[in-house]
PDB file of N, CA and C in Angstrom:
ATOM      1  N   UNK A   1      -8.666   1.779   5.293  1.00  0.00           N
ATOM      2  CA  UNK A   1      -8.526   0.875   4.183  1.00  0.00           C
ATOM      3  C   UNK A   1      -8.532   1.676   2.892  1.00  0.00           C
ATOM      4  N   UNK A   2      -7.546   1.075   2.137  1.00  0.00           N
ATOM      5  CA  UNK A   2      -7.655   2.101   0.386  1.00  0.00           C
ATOM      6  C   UNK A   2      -8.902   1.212  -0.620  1.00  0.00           C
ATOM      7  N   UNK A   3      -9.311   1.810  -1.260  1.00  0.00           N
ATOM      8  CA  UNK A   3     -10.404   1.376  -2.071  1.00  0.00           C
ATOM      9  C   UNK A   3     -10.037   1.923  -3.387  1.00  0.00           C
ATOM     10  N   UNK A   4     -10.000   1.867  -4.439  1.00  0.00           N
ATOM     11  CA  UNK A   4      -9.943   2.243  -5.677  1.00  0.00           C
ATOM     12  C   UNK A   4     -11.308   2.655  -6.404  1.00  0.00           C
ATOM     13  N   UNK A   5     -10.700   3.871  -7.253  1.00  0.00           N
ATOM     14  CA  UNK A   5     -12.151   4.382  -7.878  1.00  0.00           C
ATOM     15  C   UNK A   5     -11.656   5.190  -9.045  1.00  0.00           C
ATOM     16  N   UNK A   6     -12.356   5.202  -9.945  1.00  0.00           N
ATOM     17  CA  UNK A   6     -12.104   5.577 -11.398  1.00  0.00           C
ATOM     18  C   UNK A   6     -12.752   7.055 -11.426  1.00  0.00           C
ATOM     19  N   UNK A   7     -11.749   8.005 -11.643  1.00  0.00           N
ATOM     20  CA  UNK A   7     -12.184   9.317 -11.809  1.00  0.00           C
ATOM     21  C   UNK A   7     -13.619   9.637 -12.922  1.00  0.00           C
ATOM     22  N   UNK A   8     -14.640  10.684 -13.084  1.00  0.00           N
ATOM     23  CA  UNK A   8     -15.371  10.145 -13.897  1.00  0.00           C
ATOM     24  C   UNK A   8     -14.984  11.036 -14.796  1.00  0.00           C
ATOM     25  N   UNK A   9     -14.136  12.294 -14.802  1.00  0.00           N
ATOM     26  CA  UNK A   9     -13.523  13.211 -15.359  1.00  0.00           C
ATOM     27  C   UNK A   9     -12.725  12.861 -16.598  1.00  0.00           C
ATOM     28  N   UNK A  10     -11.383  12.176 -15.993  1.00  0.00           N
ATOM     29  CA  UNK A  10     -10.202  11.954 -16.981  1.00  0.00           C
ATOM     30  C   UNK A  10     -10.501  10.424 -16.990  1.00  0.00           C
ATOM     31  N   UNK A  11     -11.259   9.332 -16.161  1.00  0.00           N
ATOM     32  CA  UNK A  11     -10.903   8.352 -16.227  1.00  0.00           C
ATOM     33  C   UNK A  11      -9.534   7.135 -16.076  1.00  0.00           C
ATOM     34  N   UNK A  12      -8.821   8.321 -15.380  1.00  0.00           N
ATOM     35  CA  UNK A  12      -7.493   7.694 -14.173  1.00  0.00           C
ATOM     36  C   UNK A  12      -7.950   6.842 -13.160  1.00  0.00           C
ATOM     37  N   UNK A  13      -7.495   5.902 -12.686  1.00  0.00           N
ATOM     38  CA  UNK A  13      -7.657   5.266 -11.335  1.00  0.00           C
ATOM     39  C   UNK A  13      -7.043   5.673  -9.781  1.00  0.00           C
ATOM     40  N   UNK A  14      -7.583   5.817  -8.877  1.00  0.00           N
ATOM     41  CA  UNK A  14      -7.170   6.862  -7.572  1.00  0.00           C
ATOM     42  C   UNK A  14      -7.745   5.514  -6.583  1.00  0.00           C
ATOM     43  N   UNK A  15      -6.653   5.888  -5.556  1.00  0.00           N
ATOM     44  CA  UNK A  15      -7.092   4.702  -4.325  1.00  0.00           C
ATOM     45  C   UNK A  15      -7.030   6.358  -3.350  1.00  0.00           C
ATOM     46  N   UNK A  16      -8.565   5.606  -2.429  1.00  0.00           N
ATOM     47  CA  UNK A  16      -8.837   6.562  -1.477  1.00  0.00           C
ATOM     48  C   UNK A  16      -8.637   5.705  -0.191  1.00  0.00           C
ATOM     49  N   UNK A  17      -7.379   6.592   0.927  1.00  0.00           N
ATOM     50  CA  UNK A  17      -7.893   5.528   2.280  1.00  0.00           C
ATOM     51  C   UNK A  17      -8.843   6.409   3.158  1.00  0.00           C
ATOM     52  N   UNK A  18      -9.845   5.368   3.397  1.00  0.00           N
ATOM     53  CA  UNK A  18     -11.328   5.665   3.964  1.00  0.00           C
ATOM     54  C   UNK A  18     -11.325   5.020   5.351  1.00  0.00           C
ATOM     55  N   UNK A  19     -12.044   6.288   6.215  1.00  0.00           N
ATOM     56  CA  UNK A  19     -11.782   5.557   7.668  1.00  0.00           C
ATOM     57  C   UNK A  19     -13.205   5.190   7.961  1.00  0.00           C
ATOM     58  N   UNK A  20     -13.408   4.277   8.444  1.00  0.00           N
ATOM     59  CA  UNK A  20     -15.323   3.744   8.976  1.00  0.00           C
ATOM     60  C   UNK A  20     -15.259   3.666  10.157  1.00  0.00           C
ATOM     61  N   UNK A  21     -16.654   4.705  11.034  1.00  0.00           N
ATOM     62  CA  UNK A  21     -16.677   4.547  12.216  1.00  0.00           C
ATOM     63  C   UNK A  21     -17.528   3.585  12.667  1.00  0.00           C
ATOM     64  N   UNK A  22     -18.077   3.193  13.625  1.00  0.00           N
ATOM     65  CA  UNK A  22     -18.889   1.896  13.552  1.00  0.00           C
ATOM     66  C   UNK A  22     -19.449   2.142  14.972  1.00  0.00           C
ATOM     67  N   UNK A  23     -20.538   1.873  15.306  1.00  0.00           N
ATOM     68  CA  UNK A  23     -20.893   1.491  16.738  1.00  0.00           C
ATOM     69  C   UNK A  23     -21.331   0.006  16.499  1.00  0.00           C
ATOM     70  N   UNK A  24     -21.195  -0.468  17.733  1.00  0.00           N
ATOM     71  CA  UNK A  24     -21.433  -1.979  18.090  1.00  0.00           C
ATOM     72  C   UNK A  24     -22.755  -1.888  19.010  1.00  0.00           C
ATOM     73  N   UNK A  25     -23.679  -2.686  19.624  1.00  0.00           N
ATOM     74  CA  UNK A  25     -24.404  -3.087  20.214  1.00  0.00           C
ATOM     75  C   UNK A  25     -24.798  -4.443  20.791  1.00  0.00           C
ATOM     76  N   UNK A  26     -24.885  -4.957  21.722  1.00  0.00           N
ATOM     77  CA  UNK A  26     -25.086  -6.579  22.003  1.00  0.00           C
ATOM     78  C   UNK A  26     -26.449  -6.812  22.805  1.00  0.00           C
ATOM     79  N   UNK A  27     -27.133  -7.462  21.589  1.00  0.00           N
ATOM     80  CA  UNK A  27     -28.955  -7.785  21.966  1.00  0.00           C
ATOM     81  C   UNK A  27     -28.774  -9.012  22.548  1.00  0.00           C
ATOM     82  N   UNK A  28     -28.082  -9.615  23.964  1.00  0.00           N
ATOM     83  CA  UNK A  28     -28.280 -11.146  24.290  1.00  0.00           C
ATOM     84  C   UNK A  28     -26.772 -11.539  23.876  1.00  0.00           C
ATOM     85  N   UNK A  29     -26.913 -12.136  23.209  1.00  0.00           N
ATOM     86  CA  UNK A  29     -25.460 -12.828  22.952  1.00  0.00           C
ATOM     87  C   UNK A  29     -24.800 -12.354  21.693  1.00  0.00           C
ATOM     88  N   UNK A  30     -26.029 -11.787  20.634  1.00  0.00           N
ATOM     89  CA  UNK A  30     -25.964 -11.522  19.589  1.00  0.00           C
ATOM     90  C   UNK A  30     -24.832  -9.917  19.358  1.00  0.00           C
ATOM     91  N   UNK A  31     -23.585  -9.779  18.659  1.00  0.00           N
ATOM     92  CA  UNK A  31     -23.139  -8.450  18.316  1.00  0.00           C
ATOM     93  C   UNK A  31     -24.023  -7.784  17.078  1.00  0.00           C
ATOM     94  N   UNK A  32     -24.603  -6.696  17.271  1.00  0.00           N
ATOM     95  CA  UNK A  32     -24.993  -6.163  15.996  1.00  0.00           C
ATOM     96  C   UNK A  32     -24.154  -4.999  15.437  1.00  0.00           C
ATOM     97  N   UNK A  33     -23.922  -4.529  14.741  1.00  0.00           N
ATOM     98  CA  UNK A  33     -22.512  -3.298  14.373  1.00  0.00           C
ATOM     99  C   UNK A  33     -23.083  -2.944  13.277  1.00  0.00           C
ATOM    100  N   UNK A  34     -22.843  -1.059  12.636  1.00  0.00           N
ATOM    101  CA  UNK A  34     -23.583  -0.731  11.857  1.00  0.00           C
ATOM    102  C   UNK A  34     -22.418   0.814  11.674  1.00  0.00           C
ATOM    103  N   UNK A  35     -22.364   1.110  10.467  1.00  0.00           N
ATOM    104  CA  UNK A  35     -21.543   2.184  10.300  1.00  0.00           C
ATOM    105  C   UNK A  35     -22.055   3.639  10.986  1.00  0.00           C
ATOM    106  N   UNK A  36     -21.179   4.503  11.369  1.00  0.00           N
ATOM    107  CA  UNK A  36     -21.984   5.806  11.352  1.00  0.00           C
ATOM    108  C   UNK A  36     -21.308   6.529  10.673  1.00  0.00           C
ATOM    109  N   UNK A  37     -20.213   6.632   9.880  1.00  0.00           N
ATOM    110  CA  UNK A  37     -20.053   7.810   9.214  1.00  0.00           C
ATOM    111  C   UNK A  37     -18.561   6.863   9.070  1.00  0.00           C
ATOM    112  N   UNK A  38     -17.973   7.679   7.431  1.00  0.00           N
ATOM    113  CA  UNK A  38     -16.597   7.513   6.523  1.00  0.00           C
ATOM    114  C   UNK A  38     -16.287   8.735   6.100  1.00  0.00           C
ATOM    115  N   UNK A  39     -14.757   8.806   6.403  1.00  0.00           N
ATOM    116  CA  UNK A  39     -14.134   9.591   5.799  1.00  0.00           C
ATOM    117  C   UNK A  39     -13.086   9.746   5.062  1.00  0.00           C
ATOM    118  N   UNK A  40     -13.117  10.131   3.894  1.00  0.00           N
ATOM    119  CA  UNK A  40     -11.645  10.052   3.282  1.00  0.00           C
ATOM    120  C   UNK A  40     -10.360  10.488   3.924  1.00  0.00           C
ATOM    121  N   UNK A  41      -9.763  10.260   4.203  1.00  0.00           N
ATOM    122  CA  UNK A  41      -8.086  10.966   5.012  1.00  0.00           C
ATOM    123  C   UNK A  41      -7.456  10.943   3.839  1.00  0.00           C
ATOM    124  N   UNK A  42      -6.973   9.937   2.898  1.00  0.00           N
ATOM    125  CA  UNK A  42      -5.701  10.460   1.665  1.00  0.00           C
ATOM    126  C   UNK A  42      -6.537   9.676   0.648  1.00  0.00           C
ATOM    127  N   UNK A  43      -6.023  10.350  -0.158  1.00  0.00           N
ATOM    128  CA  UNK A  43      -6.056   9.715  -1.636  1.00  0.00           C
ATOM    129  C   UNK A  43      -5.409  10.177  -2.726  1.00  0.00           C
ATOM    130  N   UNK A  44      -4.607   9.204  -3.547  1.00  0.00           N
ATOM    131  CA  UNK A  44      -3.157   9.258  -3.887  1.00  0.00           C
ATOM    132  C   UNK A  44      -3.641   8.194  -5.549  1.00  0.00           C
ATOM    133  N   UNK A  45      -2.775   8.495  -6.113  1.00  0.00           N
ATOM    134  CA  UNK A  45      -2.582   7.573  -7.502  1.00  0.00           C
ATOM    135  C   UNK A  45      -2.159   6.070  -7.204  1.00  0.00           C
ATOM    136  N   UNK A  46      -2.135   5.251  -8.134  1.00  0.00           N
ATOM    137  CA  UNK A  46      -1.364   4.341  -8.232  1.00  0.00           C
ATOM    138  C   UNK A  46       0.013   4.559  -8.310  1.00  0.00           C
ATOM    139  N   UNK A  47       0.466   5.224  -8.770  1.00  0.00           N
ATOM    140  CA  UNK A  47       1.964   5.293  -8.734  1.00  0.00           C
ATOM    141  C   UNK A  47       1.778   5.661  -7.373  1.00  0.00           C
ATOM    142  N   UNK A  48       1.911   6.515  -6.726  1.00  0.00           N
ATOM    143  CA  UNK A  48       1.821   7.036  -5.306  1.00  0.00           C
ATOM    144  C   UNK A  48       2.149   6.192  -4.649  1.00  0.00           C
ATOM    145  N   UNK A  49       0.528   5.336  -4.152  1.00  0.00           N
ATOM    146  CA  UNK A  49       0.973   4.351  -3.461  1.00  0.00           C
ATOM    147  C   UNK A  49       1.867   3.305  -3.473  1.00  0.00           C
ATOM    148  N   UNK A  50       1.887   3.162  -4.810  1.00  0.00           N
ATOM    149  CA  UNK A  50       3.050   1.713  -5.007  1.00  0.00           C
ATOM    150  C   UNK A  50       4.786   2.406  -4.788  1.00  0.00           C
ATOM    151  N   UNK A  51       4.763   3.897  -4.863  1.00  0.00           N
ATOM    152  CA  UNK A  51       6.331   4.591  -4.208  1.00  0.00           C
ATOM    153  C   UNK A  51       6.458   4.321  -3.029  1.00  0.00           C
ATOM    154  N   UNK A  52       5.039   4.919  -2.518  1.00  0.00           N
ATOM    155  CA  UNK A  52       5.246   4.780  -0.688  1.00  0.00           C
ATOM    156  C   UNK A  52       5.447   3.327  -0.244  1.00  0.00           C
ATOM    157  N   UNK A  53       4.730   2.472  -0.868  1.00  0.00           N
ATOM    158  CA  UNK A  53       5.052   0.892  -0.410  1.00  0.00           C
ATOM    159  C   UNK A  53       6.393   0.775  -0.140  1.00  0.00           C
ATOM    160  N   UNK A  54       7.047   0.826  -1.805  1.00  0.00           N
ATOM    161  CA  UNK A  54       8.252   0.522  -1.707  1.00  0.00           C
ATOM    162  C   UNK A  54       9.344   1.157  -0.583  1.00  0.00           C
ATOM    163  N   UNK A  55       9.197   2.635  -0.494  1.00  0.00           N
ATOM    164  CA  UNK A  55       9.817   3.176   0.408  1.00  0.00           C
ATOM    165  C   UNK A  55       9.632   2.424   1.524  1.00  0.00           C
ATOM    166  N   UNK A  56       8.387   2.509   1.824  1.00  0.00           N
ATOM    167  CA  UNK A  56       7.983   1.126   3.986  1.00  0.00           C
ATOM    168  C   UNK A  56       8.944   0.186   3.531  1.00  0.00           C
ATOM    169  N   UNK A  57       8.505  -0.605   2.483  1.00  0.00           N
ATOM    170  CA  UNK A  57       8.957  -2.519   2.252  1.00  0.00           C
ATOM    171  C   UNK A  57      10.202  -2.706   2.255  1.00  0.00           C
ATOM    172  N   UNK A  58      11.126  -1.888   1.998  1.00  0.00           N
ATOM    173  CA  UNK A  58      12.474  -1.637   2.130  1.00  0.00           C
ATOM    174  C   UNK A  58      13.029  -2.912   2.799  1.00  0.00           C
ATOM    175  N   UNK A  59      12.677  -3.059   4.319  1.00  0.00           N
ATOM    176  CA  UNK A  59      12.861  -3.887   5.495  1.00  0.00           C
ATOM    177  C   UNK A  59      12.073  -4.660   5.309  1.00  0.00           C
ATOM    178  N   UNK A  60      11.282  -4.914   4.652  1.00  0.00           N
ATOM    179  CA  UNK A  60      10.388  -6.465   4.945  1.00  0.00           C
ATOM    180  C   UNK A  60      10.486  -7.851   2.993  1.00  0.00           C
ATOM    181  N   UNK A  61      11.306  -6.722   2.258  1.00  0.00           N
ATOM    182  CA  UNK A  61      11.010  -7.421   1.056  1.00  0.00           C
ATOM    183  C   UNK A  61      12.437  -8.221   0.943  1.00  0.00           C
ATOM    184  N   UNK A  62      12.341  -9.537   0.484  1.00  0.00           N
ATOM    185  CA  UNK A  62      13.776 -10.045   0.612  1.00  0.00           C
ATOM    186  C   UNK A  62      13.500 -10.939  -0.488  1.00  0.00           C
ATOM    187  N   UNK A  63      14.852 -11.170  -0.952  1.00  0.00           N
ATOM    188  CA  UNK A  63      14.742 -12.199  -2.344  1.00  0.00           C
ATOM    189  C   UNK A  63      13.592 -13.321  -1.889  1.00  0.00           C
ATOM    190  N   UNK A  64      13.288 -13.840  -2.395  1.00  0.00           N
ATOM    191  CA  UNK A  64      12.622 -15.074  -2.334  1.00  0.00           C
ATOM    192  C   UNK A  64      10.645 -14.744  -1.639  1.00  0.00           C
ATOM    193  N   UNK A  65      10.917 -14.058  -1.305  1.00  0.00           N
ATOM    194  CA  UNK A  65       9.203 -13.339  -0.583  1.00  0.00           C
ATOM    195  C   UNK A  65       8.204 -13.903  -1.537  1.00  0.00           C
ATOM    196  N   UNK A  66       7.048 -14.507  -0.666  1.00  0.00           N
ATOM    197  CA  UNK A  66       5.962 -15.014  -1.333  1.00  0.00           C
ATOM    198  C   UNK A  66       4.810 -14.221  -1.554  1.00  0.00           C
ATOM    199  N   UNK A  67       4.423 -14.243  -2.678  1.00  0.00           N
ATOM    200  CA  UNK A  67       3.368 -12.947  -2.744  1.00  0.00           C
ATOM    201  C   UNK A  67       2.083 -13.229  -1.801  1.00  0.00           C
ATOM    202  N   UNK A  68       2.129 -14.099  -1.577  1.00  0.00           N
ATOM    203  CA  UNK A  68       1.209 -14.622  -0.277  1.00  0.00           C
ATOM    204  C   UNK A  68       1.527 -13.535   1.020  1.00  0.00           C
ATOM    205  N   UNK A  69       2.979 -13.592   1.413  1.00  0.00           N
ATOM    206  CA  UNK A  69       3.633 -13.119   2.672  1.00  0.00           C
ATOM    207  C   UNK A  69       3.656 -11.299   1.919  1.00  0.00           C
ATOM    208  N   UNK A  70       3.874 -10.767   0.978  1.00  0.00           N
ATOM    209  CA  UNK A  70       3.374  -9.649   0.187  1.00  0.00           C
ATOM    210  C   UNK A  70       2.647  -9.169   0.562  1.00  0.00           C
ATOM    211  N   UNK A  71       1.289  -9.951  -0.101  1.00  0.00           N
ATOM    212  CA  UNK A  71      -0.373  -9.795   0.098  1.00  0.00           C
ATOM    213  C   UNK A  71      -0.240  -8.995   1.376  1.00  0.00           C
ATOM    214  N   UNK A  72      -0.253  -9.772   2.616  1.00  0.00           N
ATOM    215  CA  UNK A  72      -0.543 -10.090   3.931  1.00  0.00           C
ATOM    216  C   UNK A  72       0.231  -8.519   4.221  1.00  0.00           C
ATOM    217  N   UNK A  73       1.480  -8.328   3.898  1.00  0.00           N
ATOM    218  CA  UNK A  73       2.360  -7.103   4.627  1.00  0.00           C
ATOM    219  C   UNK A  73       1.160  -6.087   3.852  1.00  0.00           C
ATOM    220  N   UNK A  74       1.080  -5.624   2.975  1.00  0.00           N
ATOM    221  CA  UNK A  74      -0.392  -4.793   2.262  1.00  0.00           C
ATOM    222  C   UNK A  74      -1.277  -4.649   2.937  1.00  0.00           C
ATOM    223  N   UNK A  75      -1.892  -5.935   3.165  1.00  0.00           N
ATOM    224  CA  UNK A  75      -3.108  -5.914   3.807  1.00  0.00           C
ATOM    225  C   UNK A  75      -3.463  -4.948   5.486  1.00  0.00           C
ATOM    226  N   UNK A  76      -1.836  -5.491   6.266  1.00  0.00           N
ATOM    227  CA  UNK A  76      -1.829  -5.306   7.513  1.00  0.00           C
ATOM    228  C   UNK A  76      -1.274  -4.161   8.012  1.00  0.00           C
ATOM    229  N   UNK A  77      -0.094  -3.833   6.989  1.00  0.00           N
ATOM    230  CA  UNK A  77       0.783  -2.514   7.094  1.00  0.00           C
ATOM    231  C   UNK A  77       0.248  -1.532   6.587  1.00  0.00           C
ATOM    232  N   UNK A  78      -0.371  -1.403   5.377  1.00  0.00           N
ATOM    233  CA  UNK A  78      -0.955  -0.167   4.181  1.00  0.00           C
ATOM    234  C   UNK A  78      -2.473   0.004   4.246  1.00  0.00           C
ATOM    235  N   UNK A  79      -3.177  -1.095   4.933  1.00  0.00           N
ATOM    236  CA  UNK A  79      -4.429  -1.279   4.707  1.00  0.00           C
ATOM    237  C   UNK A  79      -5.189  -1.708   3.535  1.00  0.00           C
ATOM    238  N   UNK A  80      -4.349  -2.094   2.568  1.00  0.00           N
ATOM    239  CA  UNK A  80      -4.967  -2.368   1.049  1.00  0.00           C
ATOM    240  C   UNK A  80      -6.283  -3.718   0.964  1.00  0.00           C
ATOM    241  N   UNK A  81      -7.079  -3.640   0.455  1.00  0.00           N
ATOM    242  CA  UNK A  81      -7.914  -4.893   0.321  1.00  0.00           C
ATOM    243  C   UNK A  81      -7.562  -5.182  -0.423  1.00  0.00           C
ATOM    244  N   UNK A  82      -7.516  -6.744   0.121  1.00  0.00           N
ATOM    245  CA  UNK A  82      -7.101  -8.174  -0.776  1.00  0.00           C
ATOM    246  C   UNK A  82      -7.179  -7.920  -2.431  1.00  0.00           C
ATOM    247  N   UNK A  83      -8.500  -7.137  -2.886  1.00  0.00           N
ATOM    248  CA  UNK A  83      -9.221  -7.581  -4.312  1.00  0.00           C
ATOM    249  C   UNK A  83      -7.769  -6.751  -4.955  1.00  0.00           C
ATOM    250  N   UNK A  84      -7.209  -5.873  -4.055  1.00  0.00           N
ATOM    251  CA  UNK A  84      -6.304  -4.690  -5.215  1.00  0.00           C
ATOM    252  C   UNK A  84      -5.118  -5.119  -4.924  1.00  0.00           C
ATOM    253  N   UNK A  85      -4.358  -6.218  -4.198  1.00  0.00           N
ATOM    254  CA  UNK A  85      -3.257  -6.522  -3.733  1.00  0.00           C
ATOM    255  C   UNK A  85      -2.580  -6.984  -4.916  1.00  0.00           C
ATOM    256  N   UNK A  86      -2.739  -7.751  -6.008  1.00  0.00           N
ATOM    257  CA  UNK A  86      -2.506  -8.345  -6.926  1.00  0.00           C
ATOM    258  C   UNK A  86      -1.971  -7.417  -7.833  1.00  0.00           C
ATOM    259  N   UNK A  87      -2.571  -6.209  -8.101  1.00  0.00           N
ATOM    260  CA  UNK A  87      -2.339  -5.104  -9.023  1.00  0.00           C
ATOM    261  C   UNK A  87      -1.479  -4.166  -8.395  1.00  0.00           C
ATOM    262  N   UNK A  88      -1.335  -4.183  -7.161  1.00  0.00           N
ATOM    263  CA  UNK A  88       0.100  -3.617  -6.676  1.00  0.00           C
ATOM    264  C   UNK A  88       1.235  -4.338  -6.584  1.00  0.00           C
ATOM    265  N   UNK A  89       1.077  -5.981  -6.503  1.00  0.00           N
ATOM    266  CA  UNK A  89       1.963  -6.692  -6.566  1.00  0.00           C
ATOM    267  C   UNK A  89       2.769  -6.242  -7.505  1.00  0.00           C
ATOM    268  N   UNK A  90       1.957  -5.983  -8.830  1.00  0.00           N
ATOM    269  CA  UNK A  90       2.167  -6.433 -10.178  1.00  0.00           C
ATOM    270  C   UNK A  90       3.420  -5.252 -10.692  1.00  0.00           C
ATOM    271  N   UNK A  91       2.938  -4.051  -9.698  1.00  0.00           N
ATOM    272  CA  UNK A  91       3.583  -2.736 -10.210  1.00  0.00           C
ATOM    273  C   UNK A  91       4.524  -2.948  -9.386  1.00  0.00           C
ATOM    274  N   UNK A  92       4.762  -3.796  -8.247  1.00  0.00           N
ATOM    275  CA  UNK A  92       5.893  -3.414  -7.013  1.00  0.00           C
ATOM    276  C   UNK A  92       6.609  -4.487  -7.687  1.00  0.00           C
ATOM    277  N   UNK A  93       6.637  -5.511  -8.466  1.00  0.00           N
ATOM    278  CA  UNK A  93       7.151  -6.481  -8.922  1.00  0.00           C
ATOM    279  C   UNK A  93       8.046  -5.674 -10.521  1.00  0.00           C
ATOM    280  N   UNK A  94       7.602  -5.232 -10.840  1.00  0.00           N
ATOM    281  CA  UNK A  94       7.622  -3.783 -12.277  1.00  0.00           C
ATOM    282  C   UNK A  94       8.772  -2.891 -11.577  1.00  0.00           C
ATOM    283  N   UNK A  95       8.509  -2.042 -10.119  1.00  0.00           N
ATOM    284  CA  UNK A  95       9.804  -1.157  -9.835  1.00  0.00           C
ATOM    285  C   UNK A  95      10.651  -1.933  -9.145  1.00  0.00           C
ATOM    286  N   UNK A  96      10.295  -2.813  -8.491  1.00  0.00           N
ATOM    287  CA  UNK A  96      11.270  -3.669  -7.332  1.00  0.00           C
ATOM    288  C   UNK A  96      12.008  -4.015  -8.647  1.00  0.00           C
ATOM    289  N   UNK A  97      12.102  -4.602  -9.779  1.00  0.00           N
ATOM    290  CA  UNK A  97      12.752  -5.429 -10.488  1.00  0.00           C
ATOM    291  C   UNK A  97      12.780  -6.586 -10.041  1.00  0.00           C
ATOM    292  N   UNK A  98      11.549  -7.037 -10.209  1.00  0.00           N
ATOM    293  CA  UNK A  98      11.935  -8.462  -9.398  1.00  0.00           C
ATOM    294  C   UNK A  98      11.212  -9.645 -10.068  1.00  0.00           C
ATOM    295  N   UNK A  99      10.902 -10.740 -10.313  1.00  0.00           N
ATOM    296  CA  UNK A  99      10.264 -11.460 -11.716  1.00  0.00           C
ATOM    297  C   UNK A  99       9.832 -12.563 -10.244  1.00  0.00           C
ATOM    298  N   UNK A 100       8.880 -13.248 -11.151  1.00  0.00           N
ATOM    299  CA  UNK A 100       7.993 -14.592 -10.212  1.00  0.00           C
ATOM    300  C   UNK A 100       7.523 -15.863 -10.868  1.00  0.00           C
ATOM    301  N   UNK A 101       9.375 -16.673 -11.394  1.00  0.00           N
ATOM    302  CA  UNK A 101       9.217 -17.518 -12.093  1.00  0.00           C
ATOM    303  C   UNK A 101       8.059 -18.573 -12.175  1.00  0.00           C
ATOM    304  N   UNK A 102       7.824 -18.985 -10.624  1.00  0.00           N
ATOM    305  CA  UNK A 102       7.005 -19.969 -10.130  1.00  0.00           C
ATOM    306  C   UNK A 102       5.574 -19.483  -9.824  1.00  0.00           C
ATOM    307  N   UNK A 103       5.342 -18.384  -9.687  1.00  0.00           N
ATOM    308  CA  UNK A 103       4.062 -17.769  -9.433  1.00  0.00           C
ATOM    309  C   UNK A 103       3.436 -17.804  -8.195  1.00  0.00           C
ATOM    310  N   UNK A 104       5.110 -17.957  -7.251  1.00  0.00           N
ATOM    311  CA  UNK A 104       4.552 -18.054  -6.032  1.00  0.00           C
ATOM    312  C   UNK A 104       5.866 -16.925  -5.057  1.00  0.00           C
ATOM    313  N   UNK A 105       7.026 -17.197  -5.545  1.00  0.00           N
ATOM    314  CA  UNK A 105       8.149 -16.681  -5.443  1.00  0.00           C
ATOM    315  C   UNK A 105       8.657 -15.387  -5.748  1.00  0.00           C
ATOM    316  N   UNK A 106       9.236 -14.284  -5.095  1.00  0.00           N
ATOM    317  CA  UNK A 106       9.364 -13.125  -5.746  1.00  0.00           C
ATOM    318  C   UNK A 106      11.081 -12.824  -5.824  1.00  0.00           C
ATOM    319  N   UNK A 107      11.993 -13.352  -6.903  1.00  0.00           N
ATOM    320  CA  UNK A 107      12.969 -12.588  -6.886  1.00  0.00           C
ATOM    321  C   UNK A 107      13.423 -11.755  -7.332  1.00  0.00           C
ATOM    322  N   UNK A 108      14.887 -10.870  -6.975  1.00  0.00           N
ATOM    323  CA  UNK A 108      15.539  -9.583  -7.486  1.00  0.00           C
ATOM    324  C   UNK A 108      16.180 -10.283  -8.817  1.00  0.00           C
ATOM    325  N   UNK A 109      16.081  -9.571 -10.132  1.00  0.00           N
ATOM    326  CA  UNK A 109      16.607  -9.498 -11.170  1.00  0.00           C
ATOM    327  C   UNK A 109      18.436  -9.502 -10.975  1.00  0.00           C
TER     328      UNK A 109
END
């Protein structure tokens, strides 16, 4: 999953994707699950990621796409959490050229 974090240096914004390992345990019926260790694998700019999107989305973005159906390709394809989906929308909506009269709708200019 990417997480976003504010350099404390220059004060740029950087999304890190972080992997969580987890063990599980089952006391009775009950699952209990508890991290054991994260690791960063990439971490890339905002521009970055919102290039690489576009490059994947190629095949999945089509006039009319709901940022709902957006969200969801992010979420499931890139790993992005929900809270930052909106702010990539915003930039993939910025290079896609694409405007969202209705605020639900995404079309090509």
């Amino acid at each position: 999953m990417y997480i976003k974090t504010k350099c404390p240096v220059c004060g740029e914004d950087s999304f890190h994707c972080i992997k969580l390992h987890q063990r599980n345990a089952y006391i009775g019926d009950r699952k209990i699950s508890w991290v054991t260790s994260a690791e960063v694998t990439d971490t890339c700019s905002p521009e970055e990621l919102v290039e690489s999107v576009m490059y994947e989305l190629a095949s999945h973005v089509y006039d009319g796409i709901t940022t709902r159906e957006l969200c969801r390709i992010l979420r499931e394809k890139f790993s992005v959490l929900e809270q930052y989906c909106c702010d990539i929308v915003q930039r993939l909506k910025n290079e896609m050229y694409m405007y969202c009269p209705d605020r639900q709708h995404l079309y090509y200019v």
